[in-house]
Protein backbone atom coordinates (compact mmCIF):
# COMPACT_ATOMS: atom_id res chain seq x y z
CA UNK A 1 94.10 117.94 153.35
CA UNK A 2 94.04 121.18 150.78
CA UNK A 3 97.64 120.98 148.57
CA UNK A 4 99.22 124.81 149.64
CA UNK A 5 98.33 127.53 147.50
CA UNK A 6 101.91 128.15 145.79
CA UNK A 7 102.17 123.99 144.79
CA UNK A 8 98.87 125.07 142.92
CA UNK A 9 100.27 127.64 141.15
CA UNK A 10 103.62 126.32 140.17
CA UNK A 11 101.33 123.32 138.42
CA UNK A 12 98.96 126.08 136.92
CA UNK A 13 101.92 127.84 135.41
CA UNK A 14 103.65 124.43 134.36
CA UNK A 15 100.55 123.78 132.72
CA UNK A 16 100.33 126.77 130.84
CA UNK A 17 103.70 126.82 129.64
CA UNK A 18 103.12 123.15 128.74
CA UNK A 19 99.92 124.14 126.07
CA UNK A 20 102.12 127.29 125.10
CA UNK A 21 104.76 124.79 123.82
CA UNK A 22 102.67 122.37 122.37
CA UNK A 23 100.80 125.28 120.62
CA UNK A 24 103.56 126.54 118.85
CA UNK A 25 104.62 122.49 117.89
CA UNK A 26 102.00 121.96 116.39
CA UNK A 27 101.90 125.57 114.21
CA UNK A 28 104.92 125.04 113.36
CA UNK A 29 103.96 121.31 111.83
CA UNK A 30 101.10 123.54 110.29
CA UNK A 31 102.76 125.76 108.41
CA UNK A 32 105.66 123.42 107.60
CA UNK A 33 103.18 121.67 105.35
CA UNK A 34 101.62 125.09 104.33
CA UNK A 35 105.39 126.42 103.25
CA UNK A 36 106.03 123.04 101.48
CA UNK A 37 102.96 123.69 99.54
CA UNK A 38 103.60 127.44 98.41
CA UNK A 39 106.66 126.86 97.70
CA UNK A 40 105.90 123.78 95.49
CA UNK A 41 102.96 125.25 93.92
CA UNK A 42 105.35 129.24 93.07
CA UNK A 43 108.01 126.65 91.41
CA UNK A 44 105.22 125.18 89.50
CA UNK A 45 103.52 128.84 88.07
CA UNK A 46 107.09 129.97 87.08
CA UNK A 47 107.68 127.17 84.87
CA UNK A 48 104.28 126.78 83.51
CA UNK A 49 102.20 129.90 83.21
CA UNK A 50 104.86 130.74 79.99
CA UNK A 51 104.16 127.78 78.73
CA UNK A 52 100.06 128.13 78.70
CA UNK A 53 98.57 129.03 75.65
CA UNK A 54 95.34 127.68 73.50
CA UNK A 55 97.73 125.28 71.34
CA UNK A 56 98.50 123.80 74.60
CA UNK A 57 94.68 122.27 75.52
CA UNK A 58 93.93 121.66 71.35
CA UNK A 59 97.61 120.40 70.04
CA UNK A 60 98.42 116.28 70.06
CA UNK A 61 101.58 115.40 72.08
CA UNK A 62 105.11 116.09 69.90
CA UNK A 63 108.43 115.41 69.76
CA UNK A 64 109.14 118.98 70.06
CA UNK A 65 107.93 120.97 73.20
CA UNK A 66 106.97 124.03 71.40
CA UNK A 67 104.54 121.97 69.47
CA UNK A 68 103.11 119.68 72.11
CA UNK A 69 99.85 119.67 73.60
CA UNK A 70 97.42 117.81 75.98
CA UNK A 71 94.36 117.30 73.30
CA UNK A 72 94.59 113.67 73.37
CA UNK A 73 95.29 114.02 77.19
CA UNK A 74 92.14 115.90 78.11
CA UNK A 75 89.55 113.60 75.93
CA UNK A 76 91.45 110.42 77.62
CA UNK A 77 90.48 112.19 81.00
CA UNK A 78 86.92 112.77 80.26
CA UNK A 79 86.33 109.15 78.44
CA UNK A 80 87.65 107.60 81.73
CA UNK A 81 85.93 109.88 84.03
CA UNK A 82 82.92 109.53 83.14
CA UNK A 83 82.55 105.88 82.71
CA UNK A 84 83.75 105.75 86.23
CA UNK A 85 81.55 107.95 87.24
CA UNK A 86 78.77 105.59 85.58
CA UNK A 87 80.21 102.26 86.81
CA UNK A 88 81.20 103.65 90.68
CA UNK A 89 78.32 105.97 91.21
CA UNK A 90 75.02 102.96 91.04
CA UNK A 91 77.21 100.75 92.91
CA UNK A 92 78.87 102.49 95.57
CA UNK A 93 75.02 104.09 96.22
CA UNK A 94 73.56 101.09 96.26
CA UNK A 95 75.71 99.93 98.15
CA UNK A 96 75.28 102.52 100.74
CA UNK A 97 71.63 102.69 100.74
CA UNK A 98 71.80 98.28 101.44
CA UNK A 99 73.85 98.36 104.16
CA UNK A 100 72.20 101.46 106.14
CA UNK A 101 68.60 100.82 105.65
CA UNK A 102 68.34 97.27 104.27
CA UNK A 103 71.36 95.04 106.00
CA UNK A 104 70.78 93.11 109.24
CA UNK A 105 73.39 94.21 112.14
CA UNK A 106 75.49 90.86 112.12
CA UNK A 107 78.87 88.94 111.96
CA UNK A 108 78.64 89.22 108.13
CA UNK A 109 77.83 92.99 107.70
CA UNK A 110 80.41 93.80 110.01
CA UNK A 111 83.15 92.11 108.24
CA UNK A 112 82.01 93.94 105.11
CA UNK A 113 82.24 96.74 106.47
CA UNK A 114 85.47 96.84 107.60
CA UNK A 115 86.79 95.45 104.52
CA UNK A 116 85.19 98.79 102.91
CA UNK A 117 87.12 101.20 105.44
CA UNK A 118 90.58 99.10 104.92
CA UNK A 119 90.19 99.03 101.27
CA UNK A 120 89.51 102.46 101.14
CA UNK A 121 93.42 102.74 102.67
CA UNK A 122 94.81 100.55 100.00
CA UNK A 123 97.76 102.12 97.82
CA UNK A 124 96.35 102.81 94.42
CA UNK A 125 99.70 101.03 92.88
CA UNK A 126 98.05 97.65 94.00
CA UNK A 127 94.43 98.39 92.10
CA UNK A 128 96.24 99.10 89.23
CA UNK A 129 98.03 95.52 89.28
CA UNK A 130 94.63 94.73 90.42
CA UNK A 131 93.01 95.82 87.08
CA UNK A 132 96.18 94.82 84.94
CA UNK A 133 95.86 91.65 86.05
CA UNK A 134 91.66 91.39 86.01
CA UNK A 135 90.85 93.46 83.39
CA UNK A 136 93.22 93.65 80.89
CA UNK A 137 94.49 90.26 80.95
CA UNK A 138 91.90 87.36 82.03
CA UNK A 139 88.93 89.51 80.87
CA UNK A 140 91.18 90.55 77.62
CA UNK A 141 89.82 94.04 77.41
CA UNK A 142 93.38 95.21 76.31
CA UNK A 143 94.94 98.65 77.86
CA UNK A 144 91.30 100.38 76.70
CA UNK A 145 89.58 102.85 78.06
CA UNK A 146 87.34 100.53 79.18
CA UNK A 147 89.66 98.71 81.66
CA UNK A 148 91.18 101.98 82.98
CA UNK A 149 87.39 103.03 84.07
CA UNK A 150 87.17 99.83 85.66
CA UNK A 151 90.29 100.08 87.60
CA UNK A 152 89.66 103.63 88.52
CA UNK A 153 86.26 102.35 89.55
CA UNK A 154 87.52 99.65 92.12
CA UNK A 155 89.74 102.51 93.31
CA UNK A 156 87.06 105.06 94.12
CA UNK A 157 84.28 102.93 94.93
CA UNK A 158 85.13 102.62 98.90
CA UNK A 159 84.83 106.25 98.74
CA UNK A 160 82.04 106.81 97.34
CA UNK A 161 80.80 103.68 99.47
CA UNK A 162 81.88 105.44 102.89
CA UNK A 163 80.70 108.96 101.65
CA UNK A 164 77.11 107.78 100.64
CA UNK A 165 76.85 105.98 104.15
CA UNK A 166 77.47 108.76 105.83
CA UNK A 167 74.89 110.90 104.05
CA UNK A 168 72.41 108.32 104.59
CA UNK A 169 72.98 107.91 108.09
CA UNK A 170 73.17 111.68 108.83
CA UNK A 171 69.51 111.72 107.76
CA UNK A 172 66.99 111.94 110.79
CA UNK A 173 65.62 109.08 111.83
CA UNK A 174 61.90 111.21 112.07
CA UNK A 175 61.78 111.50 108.55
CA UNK A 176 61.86 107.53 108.14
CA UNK A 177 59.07 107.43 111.04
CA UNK A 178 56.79 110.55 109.43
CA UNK A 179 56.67 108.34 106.06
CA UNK A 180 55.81 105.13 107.53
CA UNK A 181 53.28 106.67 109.46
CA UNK A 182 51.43 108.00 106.53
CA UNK A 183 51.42 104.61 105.37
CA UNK A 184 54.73 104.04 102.95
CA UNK A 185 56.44 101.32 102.55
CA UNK A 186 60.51 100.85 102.77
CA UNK A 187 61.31 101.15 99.08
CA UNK A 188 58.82 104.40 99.04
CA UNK A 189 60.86 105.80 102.21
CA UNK A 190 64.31 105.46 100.42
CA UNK A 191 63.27 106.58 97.14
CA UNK A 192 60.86 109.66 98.47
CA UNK A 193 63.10 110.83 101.91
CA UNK A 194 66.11 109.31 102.33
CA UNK A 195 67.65 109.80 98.93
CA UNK A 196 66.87 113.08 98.57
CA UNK A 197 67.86 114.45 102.09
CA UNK A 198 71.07 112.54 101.48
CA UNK A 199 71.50 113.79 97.97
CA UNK A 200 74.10 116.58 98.86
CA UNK A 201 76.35 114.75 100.81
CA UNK A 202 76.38 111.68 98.12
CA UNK A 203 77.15 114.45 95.50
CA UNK A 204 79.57 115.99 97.78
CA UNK A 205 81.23 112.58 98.32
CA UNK A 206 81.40 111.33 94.78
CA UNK A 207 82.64 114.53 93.29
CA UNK A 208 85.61 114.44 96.09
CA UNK A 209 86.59 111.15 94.55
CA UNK A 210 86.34 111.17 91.10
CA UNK A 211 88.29 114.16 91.80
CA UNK A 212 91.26 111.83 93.69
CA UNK A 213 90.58 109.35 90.39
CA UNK A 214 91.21 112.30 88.03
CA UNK A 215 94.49 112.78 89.80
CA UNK A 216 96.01 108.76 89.84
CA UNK A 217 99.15 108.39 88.03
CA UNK A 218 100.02 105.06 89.36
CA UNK A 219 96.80 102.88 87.79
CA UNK A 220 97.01 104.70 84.45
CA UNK A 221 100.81 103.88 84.07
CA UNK A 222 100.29 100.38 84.61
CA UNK A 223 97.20 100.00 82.59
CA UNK A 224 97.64 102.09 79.67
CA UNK A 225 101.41 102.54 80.20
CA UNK A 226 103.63 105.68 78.29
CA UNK A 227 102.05 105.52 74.89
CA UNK A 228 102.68 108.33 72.84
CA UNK A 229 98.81 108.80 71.23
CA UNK A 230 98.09 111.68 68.88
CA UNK A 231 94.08 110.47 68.34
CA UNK A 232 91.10 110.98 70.69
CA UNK A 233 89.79 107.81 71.69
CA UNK A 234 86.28 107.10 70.17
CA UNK A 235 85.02 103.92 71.81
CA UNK A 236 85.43 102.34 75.10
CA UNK A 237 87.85 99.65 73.71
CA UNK A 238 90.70 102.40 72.35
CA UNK A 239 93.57 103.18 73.44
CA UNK A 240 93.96 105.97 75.64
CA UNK A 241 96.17 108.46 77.57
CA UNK A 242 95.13 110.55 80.70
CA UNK A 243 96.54 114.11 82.03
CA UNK A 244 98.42 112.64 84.69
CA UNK A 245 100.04 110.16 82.68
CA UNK A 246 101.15 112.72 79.99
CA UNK A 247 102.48 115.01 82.74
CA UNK A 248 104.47 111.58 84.23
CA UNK A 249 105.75 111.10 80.92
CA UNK A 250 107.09 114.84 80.08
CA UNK A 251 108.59 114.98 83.44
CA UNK A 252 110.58 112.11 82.26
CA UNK A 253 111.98 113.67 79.09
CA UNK A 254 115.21 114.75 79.29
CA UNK A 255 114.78 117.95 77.32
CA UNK A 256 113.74 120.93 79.62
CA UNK A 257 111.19 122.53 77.63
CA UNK A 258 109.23 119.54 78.45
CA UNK A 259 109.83 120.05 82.19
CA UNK A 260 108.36 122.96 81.81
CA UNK A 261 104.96 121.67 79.59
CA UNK A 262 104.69 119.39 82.48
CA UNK A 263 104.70 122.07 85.28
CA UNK A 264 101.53 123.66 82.86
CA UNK A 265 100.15 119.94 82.29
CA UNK A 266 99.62 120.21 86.30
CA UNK A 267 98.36 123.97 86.40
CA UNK A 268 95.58 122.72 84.03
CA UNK A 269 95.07 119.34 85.88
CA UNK A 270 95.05 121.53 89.32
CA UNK A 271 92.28 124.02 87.18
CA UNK A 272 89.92 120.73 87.03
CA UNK A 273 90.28 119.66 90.44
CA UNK A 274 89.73 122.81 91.88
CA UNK A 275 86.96 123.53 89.37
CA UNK A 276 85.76 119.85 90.44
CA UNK A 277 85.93 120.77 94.37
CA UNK A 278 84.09 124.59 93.82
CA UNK A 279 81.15 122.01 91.79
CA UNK A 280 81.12 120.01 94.51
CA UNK A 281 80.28 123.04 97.25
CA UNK A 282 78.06 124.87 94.44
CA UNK A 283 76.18 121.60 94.67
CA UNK A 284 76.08 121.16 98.61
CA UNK A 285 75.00 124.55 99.02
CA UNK A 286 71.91 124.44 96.42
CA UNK A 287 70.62 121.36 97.81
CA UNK A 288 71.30 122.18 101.19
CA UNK A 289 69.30 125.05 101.06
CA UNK A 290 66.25 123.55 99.32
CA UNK A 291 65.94 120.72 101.79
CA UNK A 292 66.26 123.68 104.87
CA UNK A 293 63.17 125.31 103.19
């Protein structure tokens, strides 16, 4: 038997008022977040765009704000990003590439792989005990550059693992069957299609975290801890300091002219992640549009 037509529309209207609430939940938990932000990020350019100037990127750190700078800072950054990017990138690739196309579907690969994904989750606090404990102490590689890539590099590498997978697996599966069919074999099919149709979204994916590396305070203040360095390190095995760990340690000064060189130590941190994330599109987009054509 039919339900009456006005019990239909008193549930129709229920309903509607039911997704016109919810709508306007979950806005408002949208643009709480959004406010948070703005208002974070205004509070930041107030206290640091006076404080940006060239002696600011060239200058050592100082005693005395009006004198300090993030030299030192910057060079630390780019020694340790780039020897993660040398140490994560091959591996986490690799990694990718064996698990998608070379792996057998069993007990074993399974477990691996969700030991990727939970890792992936792990606080970055705990890899940098991790790598205080590995790295700097049984493997004696001191607080050095070297053992801060290393930890950085355990940190990203389920990342760049996950990201890589999913570039490889978005590729079609008729571009593996076209190649065999003209008579390649698997190595020639992973070198020759795979890797390059996967190419943007592995770029895409490593630049994203490198760009979360760049931007770790925890790992760096337990590896290299709040040394005051006015030299730019020149070997792997130096000591080093790192944009977010000078930042850490002038927001802990009690003098407020060195709150405010913090607030523009994160304008020019937030400057390379940004200019990271825009590389990172630029990138996607190029090869993108060379594989459509």
């Amino acid at each position: 038997m039919a339900a009456p037509p006005h019990t239909f529309d008193r549930k129709a209207r229920f309903r509607r008022a039911q997704g016109v609430v919810f709508y306007f939940l979950f806005l408002g938990a949208v643009l709480v977040g959004i406010v948070g932000l703005v208002t974070l990020l205004v509070q930041i350019l107030l206290q640091g765009v006076p404080w940006l100037s060239w002696h600011l990127l060239t200058d050592y750190p100082s005693r005395h704000p009006e004198q300090a700078g993030l030299r030192a800072a910057i060079f630390g950054t780019v020694w340790i990003m780039g020897l993660t990017a040398v140490l994560a990138v091959p591996i986490g690739v690799g990694a990718a590439v064996y698990l998608e196309e070379y792996a057998p579907r069993n007990w074993f690969t399974r477990i691996l792989e969700i030991n990727i994904s939970n890792l992936a989750g792990v606080p970055s606090i705990v890899y940098g005990l991790l790598g205080l404990g590995l790295f700097v102490q049984i493997m004696s590689l001191g607080k050095t550059v070297l053992a801060g890539a290393m930890t950085l590099t355990l940190l990203v590498l389920p990342i760049v693992i996950l990201a890589s997978r999913e570039a490889v697996r978005a590729v079609p599966s008729t571009y593996r069957e076209a190649a065999y069919a003209l008579g390649a074999d698997q190595w020639q099919v992973v070198k020759g299609v795979v890797l390059p149709a996967s190419a943007p979204g592995i770029l895409t994916g490593t630049i994203l975290a490198m760009s979360r590396a760049i931007g770790e305070a925890a790992p760096i203040v337990v590896i290299s801890g709040l040394v005051y360095l006015t030299f730019v390190p020149a070997s792997p095995l130096d000591r080093f300091t790192a944009l977010p760990l000078q930042i850490f340690n002038w927001a802990a000064r009690p003098q407020e002219g060195f709150r405010d060189l913090a607030a523009a130590g994160i304008i020019v941190l937030l400057v390379v992640l940004l200019s990271m994330n825009a590389v990172s599109i630029l990138l996607r987009n190029r090869y993108q549009t060379k594989s459509e054509e």
